[in-house]
PDB file of N, CA and C in Angstrom:
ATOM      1  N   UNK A   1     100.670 119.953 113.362  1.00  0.00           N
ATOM      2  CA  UNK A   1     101.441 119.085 114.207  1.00  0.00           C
ATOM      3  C   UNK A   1     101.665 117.741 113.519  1.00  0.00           C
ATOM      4  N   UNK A   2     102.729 116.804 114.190  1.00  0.00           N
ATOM      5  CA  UNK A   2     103.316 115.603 113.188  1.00  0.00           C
ATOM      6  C   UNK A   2     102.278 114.810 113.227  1.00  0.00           C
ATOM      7  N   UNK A   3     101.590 114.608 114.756  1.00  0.00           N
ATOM      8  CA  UNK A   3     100.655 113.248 114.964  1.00  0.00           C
ATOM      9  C   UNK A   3      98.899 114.041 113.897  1.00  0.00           C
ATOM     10  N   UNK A   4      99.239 114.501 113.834  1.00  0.00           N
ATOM     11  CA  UNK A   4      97.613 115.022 113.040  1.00  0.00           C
ATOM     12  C   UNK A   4      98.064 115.413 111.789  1.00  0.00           C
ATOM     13  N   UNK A   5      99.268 114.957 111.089  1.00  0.00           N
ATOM     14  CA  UNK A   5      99.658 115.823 109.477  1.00  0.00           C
ATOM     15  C   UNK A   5      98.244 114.618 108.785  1.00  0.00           C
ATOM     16  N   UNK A   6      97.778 114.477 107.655  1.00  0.00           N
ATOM     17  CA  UNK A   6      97.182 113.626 106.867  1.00  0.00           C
ATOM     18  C   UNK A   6      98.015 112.771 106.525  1.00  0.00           C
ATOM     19  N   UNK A   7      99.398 112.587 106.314  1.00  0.00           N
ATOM     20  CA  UNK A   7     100.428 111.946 106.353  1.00  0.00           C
ATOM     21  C   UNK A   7     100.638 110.747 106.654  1.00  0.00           C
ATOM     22  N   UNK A   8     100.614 110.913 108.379  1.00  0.00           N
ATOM     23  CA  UNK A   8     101.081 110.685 109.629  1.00  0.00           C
ATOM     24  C   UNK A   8      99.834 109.573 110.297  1.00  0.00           C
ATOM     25  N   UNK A   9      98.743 109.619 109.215  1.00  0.00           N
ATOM     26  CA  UNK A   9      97.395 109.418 110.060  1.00  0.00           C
ATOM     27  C   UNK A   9      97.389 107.407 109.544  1.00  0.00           C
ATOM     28  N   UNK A  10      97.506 106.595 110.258  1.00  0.00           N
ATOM     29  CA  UNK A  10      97.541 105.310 109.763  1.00  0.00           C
ATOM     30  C   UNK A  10      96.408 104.519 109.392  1.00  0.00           C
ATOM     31  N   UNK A  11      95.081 105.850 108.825  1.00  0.00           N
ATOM     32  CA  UNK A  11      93.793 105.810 108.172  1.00  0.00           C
ATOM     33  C   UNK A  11      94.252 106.127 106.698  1.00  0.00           C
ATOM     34  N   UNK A  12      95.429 106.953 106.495  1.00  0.00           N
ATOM     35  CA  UNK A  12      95.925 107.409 105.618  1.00  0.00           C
ATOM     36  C   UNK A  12      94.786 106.529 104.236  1.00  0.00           C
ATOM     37  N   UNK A  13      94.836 107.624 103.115  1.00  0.00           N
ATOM     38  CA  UNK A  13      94.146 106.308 101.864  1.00  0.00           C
ATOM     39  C   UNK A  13      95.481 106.618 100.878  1.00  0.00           C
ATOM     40  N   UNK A  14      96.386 105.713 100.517  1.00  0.00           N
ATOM     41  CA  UNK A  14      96.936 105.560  99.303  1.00  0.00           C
ATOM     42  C   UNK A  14      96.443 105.844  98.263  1.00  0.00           C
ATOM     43  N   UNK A  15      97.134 106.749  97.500  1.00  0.00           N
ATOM     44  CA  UNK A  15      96.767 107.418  96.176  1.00  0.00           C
ATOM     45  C   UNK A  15      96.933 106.735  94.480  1.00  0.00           C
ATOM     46  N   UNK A  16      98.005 105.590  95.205  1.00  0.00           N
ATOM     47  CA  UNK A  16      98.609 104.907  94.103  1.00  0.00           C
ATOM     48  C   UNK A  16      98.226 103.558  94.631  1.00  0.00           C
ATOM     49  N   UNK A  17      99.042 103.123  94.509  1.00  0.00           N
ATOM     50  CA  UNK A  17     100.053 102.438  93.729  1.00  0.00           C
ATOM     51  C   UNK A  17      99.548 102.782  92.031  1.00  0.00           C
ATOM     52  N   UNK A  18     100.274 103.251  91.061  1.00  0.00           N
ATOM     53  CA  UNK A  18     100.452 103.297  89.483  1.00  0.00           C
ATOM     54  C   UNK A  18     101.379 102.470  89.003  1.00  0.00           C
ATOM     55  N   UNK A  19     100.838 101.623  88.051  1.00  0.00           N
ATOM     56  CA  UNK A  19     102.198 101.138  87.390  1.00  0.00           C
ATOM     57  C   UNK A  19     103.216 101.938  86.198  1.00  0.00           C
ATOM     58  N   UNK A  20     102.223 103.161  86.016  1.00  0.00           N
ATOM     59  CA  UNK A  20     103.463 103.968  85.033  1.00  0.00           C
ATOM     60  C   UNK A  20     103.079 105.339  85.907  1.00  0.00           C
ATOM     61  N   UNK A  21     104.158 105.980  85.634  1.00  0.00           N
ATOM     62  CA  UNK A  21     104.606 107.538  86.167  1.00  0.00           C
ATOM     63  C   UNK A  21     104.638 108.453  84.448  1.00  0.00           C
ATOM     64  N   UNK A  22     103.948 109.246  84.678  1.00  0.00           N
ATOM     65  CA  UNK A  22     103.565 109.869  83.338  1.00  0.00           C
ATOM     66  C   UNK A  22     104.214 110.817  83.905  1.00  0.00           C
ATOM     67  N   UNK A  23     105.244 111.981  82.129  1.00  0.00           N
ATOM     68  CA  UNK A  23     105.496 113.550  82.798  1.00  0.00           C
ATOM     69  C   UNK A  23     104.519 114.267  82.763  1.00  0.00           C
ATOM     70  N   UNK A  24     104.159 115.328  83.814  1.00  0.00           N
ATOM     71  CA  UNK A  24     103.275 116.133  83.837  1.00  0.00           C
ATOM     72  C   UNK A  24     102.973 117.309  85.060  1.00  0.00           C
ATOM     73  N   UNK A  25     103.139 118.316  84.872  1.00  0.00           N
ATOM     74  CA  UNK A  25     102.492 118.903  86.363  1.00  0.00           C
ATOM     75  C   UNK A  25     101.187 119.247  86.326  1.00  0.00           C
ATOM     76  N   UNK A  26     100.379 118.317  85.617  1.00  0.00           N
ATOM     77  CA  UNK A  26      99.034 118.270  85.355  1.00  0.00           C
ATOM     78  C   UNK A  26      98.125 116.915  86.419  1.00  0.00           C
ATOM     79  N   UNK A  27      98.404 117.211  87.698  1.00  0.00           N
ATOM     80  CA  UNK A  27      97.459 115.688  88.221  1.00  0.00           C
ATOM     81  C   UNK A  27      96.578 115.622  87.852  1.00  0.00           C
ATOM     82  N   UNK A  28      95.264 116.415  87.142  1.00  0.00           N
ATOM     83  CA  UNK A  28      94.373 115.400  86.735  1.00  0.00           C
ATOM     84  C   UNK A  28      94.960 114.246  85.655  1.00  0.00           C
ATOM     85  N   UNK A  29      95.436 114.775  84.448  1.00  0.00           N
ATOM     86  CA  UNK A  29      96.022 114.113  83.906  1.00  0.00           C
ATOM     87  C   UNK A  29      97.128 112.829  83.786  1.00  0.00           C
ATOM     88  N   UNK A  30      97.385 113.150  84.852  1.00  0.00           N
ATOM     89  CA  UNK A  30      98.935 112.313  84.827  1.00  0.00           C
ATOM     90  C   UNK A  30      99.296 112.168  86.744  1.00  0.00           C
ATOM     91  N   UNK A  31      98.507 111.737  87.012  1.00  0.00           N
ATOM     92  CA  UNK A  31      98.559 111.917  88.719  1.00  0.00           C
ATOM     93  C   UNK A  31      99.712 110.865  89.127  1.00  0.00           C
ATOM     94  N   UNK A  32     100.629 110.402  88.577  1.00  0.00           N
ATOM     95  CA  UNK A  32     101.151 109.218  89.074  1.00  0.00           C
ATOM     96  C   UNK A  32     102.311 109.518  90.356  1.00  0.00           C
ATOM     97  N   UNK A  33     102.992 110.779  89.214  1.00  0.00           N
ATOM     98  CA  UNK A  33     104.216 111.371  90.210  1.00  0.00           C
ATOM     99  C   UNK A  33     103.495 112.208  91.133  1.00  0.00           C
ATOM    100  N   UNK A  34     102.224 112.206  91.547  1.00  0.00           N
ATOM    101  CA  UNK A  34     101.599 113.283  92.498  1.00  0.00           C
ATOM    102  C   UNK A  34     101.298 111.960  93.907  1.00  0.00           C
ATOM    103  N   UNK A  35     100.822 110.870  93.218  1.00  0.00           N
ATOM    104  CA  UNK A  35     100.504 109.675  94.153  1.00  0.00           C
ATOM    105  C   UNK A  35     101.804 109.294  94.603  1.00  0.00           C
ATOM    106  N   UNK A  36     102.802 108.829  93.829  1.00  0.00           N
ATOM    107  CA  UNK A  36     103.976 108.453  94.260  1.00  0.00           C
ATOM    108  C   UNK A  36     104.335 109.630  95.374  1.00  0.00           C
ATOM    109  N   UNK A  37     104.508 111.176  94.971  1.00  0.00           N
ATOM    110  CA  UNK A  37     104.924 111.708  96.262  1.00  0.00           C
ATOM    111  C   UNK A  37     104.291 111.772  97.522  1.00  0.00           C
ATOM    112  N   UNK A  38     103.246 111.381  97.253  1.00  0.00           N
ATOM    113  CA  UNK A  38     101.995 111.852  98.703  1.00  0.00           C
ATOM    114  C   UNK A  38     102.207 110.560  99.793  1.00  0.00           C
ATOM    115  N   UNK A  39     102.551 108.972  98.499  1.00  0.00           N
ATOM    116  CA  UNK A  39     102.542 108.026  99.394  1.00  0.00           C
ATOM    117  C   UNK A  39     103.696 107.572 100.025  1.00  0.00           C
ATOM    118  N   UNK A  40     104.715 108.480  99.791  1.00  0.00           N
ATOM    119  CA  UNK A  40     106.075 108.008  99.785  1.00  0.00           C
ATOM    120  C   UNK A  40     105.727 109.186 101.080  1.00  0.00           C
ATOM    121  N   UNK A  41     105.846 110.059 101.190  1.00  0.00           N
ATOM    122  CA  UNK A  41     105.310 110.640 102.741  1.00  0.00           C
ATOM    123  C   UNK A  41     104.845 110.262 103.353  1.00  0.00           C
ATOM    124  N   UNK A  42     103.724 109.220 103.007  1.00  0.00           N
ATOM    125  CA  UNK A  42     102.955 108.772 104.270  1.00  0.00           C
ATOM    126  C   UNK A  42     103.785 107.512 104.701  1.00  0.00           C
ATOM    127  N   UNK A  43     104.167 106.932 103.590  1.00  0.00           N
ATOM    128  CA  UNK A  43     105.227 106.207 104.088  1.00  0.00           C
ATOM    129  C   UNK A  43     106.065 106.103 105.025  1.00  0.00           C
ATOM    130  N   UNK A  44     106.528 106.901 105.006  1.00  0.00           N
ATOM    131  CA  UNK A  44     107.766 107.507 105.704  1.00  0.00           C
ATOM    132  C   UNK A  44     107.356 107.885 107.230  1.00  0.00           C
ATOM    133  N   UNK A  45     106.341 109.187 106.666  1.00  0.00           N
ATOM    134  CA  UNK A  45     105.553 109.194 107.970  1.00  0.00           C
ATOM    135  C   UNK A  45     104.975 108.500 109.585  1.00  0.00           C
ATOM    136  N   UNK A  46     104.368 107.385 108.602  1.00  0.00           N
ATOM    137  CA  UNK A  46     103.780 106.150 109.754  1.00  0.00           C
ATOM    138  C   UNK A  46     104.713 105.707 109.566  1.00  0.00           C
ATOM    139  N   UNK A  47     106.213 105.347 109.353  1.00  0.00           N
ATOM    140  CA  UNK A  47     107.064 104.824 109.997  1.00  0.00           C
ATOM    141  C   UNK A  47     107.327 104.753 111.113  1.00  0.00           C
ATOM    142  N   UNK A  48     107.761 106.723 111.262  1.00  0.00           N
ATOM    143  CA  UNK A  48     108.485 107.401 111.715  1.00  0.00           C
ATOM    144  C   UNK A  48     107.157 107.377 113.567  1.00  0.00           C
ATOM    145  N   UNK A  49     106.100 107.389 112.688  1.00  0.00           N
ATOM    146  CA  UNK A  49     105.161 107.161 114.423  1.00  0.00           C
ATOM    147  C   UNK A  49     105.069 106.137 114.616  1.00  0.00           C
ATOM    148  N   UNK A  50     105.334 105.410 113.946  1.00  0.00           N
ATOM    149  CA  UNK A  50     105.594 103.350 114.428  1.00  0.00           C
ATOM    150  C   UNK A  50     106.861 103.507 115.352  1.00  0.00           C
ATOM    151  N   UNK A  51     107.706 103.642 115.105  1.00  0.00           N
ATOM    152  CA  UNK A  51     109.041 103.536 115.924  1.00  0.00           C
ATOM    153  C   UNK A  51     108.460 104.909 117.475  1.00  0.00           C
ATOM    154  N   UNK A  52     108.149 106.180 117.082  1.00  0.00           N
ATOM    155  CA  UNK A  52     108.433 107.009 118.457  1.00  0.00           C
ATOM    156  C   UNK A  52     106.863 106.495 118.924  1.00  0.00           C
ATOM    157  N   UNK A  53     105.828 105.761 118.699  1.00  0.00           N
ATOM    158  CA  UNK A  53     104.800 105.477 119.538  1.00  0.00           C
ATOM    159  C   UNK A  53     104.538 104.400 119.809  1.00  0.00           C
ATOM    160  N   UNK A  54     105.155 103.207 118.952  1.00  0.00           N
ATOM    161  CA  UNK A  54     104.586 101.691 119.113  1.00  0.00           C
ATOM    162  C   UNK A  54     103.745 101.364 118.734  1.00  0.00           C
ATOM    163  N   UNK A  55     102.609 102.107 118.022  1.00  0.00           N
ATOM    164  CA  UNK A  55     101.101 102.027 117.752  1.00  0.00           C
ATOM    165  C   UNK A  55     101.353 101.220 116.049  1.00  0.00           C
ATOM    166  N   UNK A  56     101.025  99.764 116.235  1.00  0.00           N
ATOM    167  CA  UNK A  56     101.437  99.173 115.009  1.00  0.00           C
ATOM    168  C   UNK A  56     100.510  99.402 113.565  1.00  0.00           C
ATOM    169  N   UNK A  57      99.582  99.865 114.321  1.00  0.00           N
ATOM    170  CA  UNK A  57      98.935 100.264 113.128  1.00  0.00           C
ATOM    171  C   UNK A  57      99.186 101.384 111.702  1.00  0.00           C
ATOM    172  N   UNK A  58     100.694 102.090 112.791  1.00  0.00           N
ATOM    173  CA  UNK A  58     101.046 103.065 111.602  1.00  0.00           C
ATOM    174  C   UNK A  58     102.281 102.124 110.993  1.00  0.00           C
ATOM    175  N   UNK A  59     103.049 101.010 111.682  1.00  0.00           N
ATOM    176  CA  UNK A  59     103.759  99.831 111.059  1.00  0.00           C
ATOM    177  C   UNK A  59     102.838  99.367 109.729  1.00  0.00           C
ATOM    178  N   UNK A  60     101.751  99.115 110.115  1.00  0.00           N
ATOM    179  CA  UNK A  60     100.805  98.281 108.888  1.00  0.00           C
ATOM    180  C   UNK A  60     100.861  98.974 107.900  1.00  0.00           C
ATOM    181  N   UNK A  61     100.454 100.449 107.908  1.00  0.00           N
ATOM    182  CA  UNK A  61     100.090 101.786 107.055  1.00  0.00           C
ATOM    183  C   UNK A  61     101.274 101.636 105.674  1.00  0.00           C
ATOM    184  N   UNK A  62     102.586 101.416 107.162  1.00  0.00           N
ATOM    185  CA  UNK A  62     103.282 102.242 105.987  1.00  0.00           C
ATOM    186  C   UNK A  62     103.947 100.898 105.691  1.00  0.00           C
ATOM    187  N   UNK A  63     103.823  99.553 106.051  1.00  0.00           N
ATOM    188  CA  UNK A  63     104.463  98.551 105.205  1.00  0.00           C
ATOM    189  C   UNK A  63     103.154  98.619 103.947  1.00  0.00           C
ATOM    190  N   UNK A  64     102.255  98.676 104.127  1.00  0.00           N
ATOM    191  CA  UNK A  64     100.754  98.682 103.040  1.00  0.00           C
ATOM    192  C   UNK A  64     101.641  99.297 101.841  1.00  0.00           C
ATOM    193  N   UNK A  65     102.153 100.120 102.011  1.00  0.00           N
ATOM    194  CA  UNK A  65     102.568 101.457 100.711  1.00  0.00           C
ATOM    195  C   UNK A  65     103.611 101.048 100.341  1.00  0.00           C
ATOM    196  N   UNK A  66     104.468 100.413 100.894  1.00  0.00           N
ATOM    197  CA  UNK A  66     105.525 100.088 100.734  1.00  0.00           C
ATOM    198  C   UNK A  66     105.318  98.566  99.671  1.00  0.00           C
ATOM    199  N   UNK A  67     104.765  97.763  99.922  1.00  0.00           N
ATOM    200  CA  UNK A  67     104.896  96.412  99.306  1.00  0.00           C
ATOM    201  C   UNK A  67     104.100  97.034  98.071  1.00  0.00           C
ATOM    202  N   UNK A  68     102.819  97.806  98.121  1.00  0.00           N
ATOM    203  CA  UNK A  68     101.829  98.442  97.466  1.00  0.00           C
ATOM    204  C   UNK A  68     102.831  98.579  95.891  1.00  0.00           C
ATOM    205  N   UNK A  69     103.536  99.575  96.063  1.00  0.00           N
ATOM    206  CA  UNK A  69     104.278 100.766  95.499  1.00  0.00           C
ATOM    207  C   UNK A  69     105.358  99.512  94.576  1.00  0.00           C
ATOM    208  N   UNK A  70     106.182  99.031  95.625  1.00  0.00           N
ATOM    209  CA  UNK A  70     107.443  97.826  95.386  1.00  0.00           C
ATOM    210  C   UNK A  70     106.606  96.983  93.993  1.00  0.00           C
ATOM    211  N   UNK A  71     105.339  96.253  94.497  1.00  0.00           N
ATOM    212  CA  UNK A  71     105.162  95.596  93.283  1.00  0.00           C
ATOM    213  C   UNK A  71     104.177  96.063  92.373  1.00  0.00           C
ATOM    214  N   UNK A  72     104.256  97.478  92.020  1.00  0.00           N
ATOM    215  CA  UNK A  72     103.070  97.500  91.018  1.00  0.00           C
ATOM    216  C   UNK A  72     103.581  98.601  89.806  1.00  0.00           C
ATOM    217  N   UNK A  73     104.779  99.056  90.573  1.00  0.00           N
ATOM    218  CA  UNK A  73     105.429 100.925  89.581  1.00  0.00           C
ATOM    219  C   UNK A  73     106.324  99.480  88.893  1.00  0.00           C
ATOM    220  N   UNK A  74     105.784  99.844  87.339  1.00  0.00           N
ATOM    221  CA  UNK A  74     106.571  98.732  86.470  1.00  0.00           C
ATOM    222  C   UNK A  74     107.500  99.706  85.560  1.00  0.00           C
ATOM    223  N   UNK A  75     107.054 101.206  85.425  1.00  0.00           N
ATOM    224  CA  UNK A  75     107.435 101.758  84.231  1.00  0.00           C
ATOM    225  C   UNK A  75     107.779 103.515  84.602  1.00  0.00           C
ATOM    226  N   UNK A  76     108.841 104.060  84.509  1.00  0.00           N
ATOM    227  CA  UNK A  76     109.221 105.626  84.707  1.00  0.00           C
ATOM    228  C   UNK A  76     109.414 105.885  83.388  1.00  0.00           C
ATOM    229  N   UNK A  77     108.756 107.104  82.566  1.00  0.00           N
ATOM    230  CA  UNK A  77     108.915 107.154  81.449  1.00  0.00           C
ATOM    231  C   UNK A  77     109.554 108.290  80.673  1.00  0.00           C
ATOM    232  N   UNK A  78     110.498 109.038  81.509  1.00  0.00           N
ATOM    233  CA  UNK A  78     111.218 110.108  81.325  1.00  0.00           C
ATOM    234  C   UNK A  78     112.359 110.288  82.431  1.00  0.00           C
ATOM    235  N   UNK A  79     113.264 110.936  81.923  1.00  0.00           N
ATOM    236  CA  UNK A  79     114.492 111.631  82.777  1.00  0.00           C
ATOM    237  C   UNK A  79     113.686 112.364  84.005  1.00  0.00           C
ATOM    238  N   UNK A  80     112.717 113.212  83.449  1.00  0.00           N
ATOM    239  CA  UNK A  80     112.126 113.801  84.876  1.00  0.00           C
ATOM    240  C   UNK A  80     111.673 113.529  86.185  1.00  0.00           C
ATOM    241  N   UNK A  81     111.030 112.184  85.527  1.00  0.00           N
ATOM    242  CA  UNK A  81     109.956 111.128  86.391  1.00  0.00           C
ATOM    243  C   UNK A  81     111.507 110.469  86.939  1.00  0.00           C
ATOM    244  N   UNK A  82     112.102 110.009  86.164  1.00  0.00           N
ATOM    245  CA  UNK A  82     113.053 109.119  86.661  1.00  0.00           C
ATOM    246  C   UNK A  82     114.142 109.835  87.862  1.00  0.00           C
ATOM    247  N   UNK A  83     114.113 110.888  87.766  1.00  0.00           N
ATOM    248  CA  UNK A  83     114.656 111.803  89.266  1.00  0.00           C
ATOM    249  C   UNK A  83     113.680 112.026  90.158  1.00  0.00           C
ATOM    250  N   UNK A  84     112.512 112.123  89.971  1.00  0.00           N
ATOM    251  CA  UNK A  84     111.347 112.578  90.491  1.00  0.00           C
ATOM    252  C   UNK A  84     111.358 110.980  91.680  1.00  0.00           C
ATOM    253  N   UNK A  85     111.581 109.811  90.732  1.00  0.00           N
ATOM    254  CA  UNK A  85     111.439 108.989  91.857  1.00  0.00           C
ATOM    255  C   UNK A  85     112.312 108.663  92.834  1.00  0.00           C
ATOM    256  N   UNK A  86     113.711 109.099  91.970  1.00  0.00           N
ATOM    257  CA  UNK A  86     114.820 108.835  92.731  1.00  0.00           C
ATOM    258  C   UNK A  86     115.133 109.794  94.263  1.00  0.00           C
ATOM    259  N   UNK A  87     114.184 111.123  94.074  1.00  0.00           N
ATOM    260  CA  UNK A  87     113.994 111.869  95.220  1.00  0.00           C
ATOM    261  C   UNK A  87     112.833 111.544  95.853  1.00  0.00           C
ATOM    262  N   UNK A  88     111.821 110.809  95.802  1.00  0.00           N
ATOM    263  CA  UNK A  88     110.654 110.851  96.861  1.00  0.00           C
ATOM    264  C   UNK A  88     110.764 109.611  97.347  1.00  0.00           C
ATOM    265  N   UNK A  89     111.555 107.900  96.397  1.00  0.00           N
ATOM    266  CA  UNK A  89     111.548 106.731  96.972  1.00  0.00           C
ATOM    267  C   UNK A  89     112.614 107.157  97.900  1.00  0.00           C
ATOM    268  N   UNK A  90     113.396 108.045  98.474  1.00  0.00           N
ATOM    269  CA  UNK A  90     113.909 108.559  99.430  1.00  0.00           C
ATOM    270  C   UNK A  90     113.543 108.405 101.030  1.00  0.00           C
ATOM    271  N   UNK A  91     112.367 108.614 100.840  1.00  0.00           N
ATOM    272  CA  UNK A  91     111.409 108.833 101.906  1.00  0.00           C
ATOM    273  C   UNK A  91     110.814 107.133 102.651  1.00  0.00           C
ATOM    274  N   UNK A  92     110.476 106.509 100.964  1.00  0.00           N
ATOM    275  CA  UNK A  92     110.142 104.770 101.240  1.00  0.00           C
ATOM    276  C   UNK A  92     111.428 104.409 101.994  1.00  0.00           C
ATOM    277  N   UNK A  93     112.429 104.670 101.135  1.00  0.00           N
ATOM    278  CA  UNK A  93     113.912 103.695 101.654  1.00  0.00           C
ATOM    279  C   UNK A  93     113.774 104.086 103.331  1.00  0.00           C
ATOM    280  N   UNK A  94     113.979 105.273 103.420  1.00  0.00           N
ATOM    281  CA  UNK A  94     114.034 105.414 105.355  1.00  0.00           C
ATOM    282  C   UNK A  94     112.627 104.694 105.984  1.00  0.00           C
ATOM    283  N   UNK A  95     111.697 104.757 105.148  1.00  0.00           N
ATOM    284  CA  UNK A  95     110.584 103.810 105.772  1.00  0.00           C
ATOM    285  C   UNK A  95     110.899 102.744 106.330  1.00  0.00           C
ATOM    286  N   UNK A  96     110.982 101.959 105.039  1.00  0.00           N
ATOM    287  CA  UNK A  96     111.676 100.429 105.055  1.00  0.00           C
ATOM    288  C   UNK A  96     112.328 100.334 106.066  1.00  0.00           C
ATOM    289  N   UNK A  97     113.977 101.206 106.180  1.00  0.00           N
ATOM    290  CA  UNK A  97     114.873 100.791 106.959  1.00  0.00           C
ATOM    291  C   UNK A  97     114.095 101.066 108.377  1.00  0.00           C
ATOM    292  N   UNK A  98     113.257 102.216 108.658  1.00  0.00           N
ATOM    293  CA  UNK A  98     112.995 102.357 110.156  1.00  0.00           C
ATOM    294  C   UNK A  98     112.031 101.079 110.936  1.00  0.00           C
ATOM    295  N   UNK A  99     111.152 100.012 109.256  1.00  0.00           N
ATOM    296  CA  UNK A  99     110.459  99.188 109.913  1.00  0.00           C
ATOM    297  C   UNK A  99     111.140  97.924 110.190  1.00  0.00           C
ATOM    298  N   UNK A 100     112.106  97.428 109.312  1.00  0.00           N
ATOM    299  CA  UNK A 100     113.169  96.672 109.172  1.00  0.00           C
ATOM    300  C   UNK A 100     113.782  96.784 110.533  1.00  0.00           C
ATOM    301  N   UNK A 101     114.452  97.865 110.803  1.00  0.00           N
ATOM    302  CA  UNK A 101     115.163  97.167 112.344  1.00  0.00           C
ATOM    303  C   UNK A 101     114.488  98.188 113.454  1.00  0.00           C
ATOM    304  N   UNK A 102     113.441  98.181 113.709  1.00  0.00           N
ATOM    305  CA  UNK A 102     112.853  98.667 115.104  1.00  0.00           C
ATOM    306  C   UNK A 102     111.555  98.058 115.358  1.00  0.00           C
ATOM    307  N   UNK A 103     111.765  96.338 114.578  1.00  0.00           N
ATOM    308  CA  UNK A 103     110.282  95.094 115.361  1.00  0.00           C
ATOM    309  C   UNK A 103     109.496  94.864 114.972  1.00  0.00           C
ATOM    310  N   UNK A 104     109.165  95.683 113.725  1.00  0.00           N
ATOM    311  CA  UNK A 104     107.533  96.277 113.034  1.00  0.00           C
ATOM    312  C   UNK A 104     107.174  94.638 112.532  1.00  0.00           C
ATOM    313  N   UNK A 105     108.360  93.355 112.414  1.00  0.00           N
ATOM    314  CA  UNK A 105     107.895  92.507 111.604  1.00  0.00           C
ATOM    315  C   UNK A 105     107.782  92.212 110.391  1.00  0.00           C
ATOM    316  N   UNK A 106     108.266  93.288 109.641  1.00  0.00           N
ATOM    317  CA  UNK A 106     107.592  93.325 108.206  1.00  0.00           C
ATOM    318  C   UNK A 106     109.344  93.123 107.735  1.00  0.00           C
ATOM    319  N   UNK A 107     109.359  92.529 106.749  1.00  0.00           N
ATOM    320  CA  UNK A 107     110.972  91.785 106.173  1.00  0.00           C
ATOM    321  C   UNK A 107     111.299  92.547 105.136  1.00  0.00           C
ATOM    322  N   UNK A 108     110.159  93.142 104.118  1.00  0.00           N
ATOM    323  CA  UNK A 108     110.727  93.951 103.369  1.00  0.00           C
ATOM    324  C   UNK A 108     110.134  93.280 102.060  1.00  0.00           C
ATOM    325  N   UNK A 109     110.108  93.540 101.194  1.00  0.00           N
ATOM    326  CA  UNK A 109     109.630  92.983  99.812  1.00  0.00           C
ATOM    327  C   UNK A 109     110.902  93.190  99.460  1.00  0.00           C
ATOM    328  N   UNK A 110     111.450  92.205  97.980  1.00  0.00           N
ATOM    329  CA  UNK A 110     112.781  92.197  97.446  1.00  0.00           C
ATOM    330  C   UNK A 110     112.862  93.397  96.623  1.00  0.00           C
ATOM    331  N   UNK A 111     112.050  94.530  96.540  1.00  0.00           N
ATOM    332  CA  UNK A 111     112.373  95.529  95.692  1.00  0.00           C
ATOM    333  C   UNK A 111     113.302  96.332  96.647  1.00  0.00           C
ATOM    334  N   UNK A 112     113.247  96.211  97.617  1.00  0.00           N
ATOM    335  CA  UNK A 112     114.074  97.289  98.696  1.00  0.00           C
ATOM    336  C   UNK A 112     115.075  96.331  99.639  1.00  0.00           C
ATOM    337  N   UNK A 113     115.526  95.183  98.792  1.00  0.00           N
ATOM    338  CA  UNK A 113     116.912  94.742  99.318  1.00  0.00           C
ATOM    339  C   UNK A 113     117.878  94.955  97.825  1.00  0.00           C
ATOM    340  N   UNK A 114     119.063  95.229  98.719  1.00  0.00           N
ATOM    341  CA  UNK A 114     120.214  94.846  97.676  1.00  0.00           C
ATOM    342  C   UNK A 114     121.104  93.612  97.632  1.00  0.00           C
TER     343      UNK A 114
END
């Protein structure tokens, strides 16, 4: 169910923030694009139960990952990684926008304005 995914949970533990994204489908090795996807879900996630419950604590969760992520990924170091992010910061962007206009308070860090 949505309210019990590990996701969804605004105990959630962030896996990242990384400042480089290594290629690899090896997470021990190279866990960066494995953290980036897990947190970009939870992201998204406790948005998505910030807005349908009010419970600000999943607001906090997922602005946490969000500013987290915004100032610390300095470096994508391949074509792969570099789609890899362009499909999971997917998930941040609808974050952002769902905390941005439904009260959450949180303004956004300048990595996610244009």
């Amino acid at each position: 169910m949505f309210r019990d995914d590990k996701f969804t949970l605004s105990s959630y533990t962030m896996l990242g923030p990384d400042a480089l994204l290594n290629a690899s489908s090896d997470a021990t090795t190279h866990p960066g694009t494995w953290h980036l996807l897990n947190d970009c879900k939870a992201a998204y996630q406790n948005a998505l139960a910030w807005t349908i419950t009010g419970d600000k604590d999943h607001a906090t969760k997922a602005a946490e990952i969000l500013n987290g992520w915004a100032s610390t990924l300095k470096t994508v170091d391949n074509v792969e990684n570099s789609l890899r992010v362009a499909i999971d910061t997917a998930f941040m962007l609808n974050a952002a926008e769902l905390l941005v206009y439904t009260g959450s308070g949180w303004k956004g860090s300048a990595a996610f304005r244009t």
